[in-house]
N, C-alpha and C. Protein backbone atom coordinates (compact mmCIF):
# COMPACT_ATOMS: atom_id res chain seq x y z
N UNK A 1 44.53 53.46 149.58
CA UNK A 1 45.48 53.21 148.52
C UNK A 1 45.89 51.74 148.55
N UNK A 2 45.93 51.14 147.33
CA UNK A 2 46.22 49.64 147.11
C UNK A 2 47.64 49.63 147.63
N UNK A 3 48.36 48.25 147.99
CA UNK A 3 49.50 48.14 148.40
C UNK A 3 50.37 48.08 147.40
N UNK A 4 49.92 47.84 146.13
CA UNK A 4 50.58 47.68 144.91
C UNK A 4 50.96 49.36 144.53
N UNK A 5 50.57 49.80 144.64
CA UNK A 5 50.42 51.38 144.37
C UNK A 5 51.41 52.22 145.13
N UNK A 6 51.40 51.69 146.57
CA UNK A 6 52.13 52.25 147.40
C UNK A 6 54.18 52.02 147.60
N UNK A 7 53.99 50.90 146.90
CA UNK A 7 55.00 50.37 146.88
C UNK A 7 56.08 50.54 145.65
N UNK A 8 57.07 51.77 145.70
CA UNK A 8 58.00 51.82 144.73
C UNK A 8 59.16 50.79 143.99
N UNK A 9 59.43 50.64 143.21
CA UNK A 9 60.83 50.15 142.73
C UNK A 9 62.25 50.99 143.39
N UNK A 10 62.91 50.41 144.33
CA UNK A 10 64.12 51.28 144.39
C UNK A 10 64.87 51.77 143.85
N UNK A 11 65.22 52.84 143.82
CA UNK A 11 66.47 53.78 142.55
C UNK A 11 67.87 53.74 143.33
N UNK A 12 68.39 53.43 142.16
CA UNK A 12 69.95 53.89 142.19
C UNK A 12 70.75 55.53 142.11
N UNK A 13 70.68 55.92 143.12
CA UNK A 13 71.16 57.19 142.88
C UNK A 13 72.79 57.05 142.55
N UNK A 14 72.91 58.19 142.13
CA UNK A 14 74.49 57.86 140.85
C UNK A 14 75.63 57.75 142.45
N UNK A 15 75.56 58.48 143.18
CA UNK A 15 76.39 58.42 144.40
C UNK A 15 76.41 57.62 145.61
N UNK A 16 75.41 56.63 145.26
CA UNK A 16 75.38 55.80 146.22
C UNK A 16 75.97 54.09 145.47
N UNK A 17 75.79 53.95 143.95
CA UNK A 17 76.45 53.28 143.35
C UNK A 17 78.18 53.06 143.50
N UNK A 18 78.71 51.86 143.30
CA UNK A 18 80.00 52.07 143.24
C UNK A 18 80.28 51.44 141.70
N UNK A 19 81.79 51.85 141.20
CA UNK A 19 82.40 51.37 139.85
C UNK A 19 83.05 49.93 140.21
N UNK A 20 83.83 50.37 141.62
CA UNK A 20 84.40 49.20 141.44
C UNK A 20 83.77 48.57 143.43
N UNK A 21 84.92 47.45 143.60
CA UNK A 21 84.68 47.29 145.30
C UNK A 21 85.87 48.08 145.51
N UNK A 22 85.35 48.33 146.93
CA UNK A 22 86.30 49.52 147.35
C UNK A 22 87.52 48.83 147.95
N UNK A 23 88.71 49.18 148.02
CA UNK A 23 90.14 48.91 148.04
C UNK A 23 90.10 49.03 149.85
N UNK A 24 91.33 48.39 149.96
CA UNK A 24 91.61 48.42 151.38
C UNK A 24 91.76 49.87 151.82
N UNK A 25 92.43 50.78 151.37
CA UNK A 25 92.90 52.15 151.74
C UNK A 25 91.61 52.73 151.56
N UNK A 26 90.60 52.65 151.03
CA UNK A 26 89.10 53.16 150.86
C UNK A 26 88.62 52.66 152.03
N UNK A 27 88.54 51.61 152.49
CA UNK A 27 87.69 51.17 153.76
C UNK A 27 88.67 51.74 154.75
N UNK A 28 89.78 52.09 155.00
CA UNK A 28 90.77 52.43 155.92
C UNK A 28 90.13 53.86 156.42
N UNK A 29 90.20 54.60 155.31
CA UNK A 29 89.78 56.04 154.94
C UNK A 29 88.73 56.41 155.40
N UNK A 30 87.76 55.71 155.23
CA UNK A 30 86.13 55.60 155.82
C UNK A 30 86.12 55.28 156.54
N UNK A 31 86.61 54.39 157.39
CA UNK A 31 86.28 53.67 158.93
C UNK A 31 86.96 55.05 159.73
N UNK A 32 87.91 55.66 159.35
CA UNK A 32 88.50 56.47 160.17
C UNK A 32 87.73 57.63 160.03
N UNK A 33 87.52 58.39 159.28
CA UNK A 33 86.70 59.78 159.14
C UNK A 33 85.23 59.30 159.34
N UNK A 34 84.66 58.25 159.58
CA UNK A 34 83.21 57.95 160.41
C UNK A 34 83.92 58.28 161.67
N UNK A 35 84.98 57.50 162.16
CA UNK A 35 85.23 57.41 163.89
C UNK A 35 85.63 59.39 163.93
N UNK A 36 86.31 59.93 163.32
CA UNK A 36 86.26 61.32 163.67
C UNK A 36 84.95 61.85 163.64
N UNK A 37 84.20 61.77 162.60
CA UNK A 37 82.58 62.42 163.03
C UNK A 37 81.80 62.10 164.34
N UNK A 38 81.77 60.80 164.68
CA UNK A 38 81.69 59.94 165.71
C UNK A 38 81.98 61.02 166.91
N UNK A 39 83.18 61.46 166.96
CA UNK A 39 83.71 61.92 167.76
C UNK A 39 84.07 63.72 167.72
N UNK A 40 83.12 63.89 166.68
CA UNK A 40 82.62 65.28 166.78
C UNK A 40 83.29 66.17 166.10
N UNK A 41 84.37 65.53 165.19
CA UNK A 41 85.41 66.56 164.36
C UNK A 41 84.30 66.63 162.97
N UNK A 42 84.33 68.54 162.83
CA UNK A 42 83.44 68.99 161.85
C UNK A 42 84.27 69.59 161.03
N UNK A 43 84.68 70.00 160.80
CA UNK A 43 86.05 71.12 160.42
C UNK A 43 87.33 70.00 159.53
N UNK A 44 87.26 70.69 158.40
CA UNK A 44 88.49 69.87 157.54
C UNK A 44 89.63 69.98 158.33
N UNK A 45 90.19 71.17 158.98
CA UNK A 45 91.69 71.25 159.47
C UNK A 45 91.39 70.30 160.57
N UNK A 46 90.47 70.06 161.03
CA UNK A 46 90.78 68.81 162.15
C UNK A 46 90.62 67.54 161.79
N UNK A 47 89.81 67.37 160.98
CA UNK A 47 89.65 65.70 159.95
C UNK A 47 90.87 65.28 160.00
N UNK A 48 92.09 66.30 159.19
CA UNK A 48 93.08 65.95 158.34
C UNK A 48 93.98 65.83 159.71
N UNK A 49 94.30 66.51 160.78
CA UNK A 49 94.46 66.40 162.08
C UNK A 49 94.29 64.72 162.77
N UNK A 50 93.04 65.03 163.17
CA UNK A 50 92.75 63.59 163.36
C UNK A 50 93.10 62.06 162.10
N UNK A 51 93.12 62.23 161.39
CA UNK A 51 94.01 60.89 160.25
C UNK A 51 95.28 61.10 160.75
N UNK A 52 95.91 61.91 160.71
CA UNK A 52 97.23 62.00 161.10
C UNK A 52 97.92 61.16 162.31
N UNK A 53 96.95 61.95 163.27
CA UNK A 53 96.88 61.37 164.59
C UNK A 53 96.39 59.98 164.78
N UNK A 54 95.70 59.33 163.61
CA UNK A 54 95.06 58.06 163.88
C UNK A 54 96.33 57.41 163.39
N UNK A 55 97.40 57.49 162.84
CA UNK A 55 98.23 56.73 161.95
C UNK A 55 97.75 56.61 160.32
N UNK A 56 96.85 57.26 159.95
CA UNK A 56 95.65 57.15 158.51
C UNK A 56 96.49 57.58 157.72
N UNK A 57 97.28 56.90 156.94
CA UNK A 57 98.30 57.78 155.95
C UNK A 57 97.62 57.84 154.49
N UNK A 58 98.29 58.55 153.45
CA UNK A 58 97.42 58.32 152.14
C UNK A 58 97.98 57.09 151.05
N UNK A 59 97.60 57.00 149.86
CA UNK A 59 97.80 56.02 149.10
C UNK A 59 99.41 56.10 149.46
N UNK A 60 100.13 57.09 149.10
CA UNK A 60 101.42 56.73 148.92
C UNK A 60 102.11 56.74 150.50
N UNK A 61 101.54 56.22 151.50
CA UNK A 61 102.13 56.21 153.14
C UNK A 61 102.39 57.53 153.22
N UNK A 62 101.96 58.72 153.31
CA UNK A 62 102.36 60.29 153.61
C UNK A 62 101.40 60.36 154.32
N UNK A 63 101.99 61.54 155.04
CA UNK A 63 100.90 61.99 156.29
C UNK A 63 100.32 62.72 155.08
N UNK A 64 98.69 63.26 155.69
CA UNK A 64 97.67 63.85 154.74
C UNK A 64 98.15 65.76 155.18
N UNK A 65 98.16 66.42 154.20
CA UNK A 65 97.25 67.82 153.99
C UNK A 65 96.21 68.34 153.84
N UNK A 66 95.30 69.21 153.73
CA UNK A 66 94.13 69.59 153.68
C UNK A 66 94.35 69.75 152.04
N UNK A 67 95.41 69.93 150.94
CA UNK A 67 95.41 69.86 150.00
C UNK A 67 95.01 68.05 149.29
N UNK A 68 95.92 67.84 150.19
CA UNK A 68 96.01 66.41 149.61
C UNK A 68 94.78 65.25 149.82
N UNK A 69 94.24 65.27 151.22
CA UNK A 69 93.01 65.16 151.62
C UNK A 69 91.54 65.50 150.23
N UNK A 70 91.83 66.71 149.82
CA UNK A 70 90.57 67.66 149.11
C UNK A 70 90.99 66.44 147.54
N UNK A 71 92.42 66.22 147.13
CA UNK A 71 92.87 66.02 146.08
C UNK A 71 92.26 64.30 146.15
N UNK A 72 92.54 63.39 146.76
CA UNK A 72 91.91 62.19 147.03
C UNK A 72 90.37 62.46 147.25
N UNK A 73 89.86 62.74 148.07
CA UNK A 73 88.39 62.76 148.14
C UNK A 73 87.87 63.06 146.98
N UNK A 74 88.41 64.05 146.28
CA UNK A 74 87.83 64.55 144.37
C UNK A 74 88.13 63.73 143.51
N UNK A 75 88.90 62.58 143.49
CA UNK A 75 89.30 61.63 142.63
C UNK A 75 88.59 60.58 143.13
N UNK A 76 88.00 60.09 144.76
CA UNK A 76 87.03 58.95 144.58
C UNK A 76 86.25 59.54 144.21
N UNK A 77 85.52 60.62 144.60
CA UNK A 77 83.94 60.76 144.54
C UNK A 77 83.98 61.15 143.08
N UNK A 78 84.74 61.00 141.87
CA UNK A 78 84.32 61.12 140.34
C UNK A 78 83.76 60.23 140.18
């Protein structure tokens, strides 16, 4: 097979795109729930556990819920 042939154009999948750059509380959010996976938390009641415990508060400085948690994560990932 030619090398020309073999070689795709990369795609943009819709979820790996962003709208905007991500905000400080977005990189906050992510650096912390990588370091919980990291560290082996699988389970939402412990995610939301562990932010808590990290100091990870939400947009409005509140400790997180598993409601409130589900309610942010569904509003970035639109």
């Amino acid at each position: 097979m030619e090398q020309e042939q073999r070689v795709r154009e990369p795609e943009n999948i819709v979820w790996q795109t962003r709208t905007h750059e991500e905000t400080a509380f977005e990189r906050r959010l992510a650096d912390a729930m990588e370091k919980a996976f990291i560290g082996g938390v699988t389970e939402l009641d412990a995610l939301v556990e562990y932010l808590n415990a990290a100091g990870v508060r939400d947009e409005e400085n509140r400790a997180w819920t598993v409601e409130s948690y589900r309610a942010v994560i569904a509003r970035l990932g639109a």
